[in-house]
C-alpha atoms as a PDB file:
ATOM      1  CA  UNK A   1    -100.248  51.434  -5.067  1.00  0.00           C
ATOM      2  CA  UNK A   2     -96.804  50.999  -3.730  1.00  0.00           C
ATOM      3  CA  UNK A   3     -93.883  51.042  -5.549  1.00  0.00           C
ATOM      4  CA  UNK A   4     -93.341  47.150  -5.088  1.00  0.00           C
ATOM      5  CA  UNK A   5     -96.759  46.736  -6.102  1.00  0.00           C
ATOM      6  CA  UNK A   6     -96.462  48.789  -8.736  1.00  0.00           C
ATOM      7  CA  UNK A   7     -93.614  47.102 -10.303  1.00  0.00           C
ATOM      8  CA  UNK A   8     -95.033  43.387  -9.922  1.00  0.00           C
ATOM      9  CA  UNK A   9     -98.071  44.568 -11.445  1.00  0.00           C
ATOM     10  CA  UNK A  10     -95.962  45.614 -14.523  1.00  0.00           C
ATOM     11  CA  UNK A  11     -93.851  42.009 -13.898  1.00  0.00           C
ATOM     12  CA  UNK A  12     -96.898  40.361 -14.964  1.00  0.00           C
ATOM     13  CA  UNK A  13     -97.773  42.749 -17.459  1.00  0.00           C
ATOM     14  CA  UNK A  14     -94.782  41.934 -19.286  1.00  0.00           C
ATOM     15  CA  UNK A  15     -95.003  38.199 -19.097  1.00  0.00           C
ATOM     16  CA  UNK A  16     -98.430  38.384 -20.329  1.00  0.00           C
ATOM     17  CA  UNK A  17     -98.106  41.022 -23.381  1.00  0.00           C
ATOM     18  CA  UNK A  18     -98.920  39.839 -26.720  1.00  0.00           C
ATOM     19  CA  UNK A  19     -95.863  39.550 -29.122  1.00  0.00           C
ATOM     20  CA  UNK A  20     -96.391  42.947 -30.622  1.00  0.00           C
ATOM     21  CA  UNK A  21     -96.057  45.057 -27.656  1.00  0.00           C
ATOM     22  CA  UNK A  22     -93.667  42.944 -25.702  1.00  0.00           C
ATOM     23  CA  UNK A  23     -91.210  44.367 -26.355  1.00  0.00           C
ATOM     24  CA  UNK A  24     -92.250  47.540 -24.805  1.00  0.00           C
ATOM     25  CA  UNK A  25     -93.945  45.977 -21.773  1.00  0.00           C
ATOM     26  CA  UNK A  26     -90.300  44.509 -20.628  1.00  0.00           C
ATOM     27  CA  UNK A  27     -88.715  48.208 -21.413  1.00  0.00           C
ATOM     28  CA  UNK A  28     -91.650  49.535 -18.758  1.00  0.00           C
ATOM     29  CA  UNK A  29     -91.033  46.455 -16.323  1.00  0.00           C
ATOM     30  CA  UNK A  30     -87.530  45.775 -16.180  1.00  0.00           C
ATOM     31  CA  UNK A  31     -84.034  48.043 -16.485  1.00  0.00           C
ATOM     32  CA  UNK A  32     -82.305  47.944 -19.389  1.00  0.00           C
ATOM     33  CA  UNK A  33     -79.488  45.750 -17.595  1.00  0.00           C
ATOM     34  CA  UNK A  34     -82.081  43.475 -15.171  1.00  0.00           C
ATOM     35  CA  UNK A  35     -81.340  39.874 -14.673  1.00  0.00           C
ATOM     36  CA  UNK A  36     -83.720  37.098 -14.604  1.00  0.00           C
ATOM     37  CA  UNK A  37     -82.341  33.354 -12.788  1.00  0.00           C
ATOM     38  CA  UNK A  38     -84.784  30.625 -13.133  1.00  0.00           C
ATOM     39  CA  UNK A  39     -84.330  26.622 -13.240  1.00  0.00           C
ATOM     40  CA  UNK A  40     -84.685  27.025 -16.640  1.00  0.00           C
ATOM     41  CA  UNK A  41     -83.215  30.567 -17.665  1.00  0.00           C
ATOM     42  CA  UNK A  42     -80.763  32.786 -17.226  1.00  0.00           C
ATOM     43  CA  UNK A  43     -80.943  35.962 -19.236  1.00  0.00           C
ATOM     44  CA  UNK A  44     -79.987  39.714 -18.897  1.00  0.00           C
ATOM     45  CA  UNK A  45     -81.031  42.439 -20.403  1.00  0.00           C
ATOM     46  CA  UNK A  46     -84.139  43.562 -22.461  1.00  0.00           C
ATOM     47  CA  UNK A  47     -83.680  40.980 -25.455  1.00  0.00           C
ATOM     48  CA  UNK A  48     -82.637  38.243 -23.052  1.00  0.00           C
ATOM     49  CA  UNK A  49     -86.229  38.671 -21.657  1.00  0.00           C
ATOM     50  CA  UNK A  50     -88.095  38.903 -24.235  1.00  0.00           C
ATOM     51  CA  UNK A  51     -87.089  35.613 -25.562  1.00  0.00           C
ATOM     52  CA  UNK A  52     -87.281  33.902 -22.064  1.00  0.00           C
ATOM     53  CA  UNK A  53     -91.118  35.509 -22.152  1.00  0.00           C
ATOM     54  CA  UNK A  54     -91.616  34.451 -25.553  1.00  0.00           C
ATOM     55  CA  UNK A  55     -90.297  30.990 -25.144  1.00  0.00           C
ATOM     56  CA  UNK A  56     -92.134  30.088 -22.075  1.00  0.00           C
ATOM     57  CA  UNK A  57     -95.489  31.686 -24.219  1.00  0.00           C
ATOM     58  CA  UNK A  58     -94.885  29.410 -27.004  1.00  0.00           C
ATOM     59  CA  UNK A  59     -94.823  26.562 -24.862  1.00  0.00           C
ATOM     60  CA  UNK A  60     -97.608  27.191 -23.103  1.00  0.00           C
ATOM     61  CA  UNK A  61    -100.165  28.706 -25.663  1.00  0.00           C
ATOM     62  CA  UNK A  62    -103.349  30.216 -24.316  1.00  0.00           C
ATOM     63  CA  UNK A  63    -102.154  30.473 -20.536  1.00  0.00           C
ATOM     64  CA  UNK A  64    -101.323  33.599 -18.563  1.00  0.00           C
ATOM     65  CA  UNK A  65     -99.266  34.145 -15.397  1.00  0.00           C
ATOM     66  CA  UNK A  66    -101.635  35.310 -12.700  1.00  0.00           C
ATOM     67  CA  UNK A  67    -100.294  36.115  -9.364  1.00  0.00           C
ATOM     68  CA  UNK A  68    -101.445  34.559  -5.946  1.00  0.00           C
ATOM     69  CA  UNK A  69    -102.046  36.174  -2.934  1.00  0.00           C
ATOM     70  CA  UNK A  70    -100.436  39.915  -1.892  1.00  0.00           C
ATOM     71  CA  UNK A  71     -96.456  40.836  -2.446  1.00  0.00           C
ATOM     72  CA  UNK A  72     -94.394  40.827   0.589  1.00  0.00           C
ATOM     73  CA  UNK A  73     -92.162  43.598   0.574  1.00  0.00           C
ATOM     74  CA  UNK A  74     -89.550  45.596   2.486  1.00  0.00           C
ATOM     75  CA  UNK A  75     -86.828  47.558   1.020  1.00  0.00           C
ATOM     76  CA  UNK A  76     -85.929  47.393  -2.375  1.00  0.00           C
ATOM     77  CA  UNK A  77     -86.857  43.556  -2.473  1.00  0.00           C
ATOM     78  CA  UNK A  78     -90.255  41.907  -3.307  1.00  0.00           C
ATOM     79  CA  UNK A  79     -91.401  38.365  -3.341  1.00  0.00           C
ATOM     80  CA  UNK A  80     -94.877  36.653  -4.526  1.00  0.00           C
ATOM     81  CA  UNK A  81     -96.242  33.867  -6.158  1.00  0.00           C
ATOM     82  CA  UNK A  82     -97.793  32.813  -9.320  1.00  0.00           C
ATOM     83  CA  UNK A  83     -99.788  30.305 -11.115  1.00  0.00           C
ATOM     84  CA  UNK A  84    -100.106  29.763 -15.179  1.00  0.00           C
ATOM     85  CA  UNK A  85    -103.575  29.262 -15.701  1.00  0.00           C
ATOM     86  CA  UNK A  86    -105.283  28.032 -18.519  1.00  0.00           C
ATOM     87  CA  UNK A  87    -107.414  30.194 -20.476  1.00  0.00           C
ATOM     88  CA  UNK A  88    -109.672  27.444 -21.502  1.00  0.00           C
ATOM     89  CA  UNK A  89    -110.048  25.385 -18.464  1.00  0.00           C
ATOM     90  CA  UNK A  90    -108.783  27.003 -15.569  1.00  0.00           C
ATOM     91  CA  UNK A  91    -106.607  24.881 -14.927  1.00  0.00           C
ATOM     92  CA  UNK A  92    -102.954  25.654 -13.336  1.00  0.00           C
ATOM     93  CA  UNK A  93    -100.014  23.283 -14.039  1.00  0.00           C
ATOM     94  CA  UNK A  94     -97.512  25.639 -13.330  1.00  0.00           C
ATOM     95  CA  UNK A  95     -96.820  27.610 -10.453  1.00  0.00           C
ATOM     96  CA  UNK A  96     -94.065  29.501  -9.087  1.00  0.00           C
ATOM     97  CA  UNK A  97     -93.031  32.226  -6.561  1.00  0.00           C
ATOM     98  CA  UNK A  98     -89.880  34.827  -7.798  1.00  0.00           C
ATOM     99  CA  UNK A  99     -87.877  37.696  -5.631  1.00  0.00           C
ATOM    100  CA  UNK A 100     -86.876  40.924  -7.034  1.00  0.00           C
ATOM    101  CA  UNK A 101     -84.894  43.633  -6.320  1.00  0.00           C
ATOM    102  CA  UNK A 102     -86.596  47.506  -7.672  1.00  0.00           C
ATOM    103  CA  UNK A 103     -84.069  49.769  -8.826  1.00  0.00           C
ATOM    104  CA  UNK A 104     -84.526  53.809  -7.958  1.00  0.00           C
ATOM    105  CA  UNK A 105     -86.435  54.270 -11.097  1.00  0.00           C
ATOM    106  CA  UNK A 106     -88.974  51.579  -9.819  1.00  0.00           C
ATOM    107  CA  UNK A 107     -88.050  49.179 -12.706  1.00  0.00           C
ATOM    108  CA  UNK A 108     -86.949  45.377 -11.572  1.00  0.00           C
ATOM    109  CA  UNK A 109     -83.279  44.987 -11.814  1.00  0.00           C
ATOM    110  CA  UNK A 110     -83.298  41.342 -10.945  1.00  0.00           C
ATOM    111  CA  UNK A 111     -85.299  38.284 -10.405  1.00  0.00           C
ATOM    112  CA  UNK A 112     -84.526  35.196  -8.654  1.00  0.00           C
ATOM    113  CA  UNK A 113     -87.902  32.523  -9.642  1.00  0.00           C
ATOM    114  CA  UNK A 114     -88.403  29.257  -8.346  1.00  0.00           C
ATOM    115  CA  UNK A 115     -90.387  26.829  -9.788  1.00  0.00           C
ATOM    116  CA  UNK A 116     -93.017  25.280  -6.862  1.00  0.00           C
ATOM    117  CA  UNK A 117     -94.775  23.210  -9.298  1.00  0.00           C
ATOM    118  CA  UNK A 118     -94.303  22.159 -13.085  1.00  0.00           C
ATOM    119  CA  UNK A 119     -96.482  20.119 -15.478  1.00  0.00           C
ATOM    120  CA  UNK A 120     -95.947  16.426 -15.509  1.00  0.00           C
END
């Protein structure tokens, strides 16, 4: 697995970990001074994560952020998509694609998501 794959897998990892070991998923995903920019965030650090992650959980209970397709890469930059899909239908009324920059450590020091499609 390559790094950038590597460190998206652990992107999702985070945003899917149950409350109790959140906190340690964003620790493995994300440097302890990473930025995340969203139309509807924008939080630093490990804290400022987990409560983005655990807000966008609470609103959607019983969905998980599954990626689509393959990261593109080059550099210290990644890119990919995403759907939330519903663990009782399969249904996805979210979707999304984010960039982020890998620090040396291979740990995301920023994100940049866009929001491609939203509920409602």
């Amino acid at each position: 697995m390559s790094v950038h794959e590597d460190a998206v897998t652990r992107y999702f990892a985070a945003w899917n970990a149950e409350d109790d070991v959140l906190d340690k998923a964003v620790a493995a995903a994300f440097t302890e001074d990473a930025v995340y920019t969203d139309p509807l965030a924008d939080v630093s650090g490990h804290e400022g994560l987990a409560a983005a992650i655990r807000a966008a959980r609470e609103q959607f209970p019983g969905f998980s952020f599954e990626p689509t397709g393959t990261p593109d890469a080059h550099h210290d930059v990644a890119r990919f998509t995403w759907d939330l899909v519903s663990a009782a239908d399969g249904s996805a009324p979210a979707a999304g694609s984010d960039v982020v920059r890998i620090a040396a450590d291979g740990r995301i020091r920023s994100v940049s998501g866009f929001l491609d499609r939203l509920p409602g």
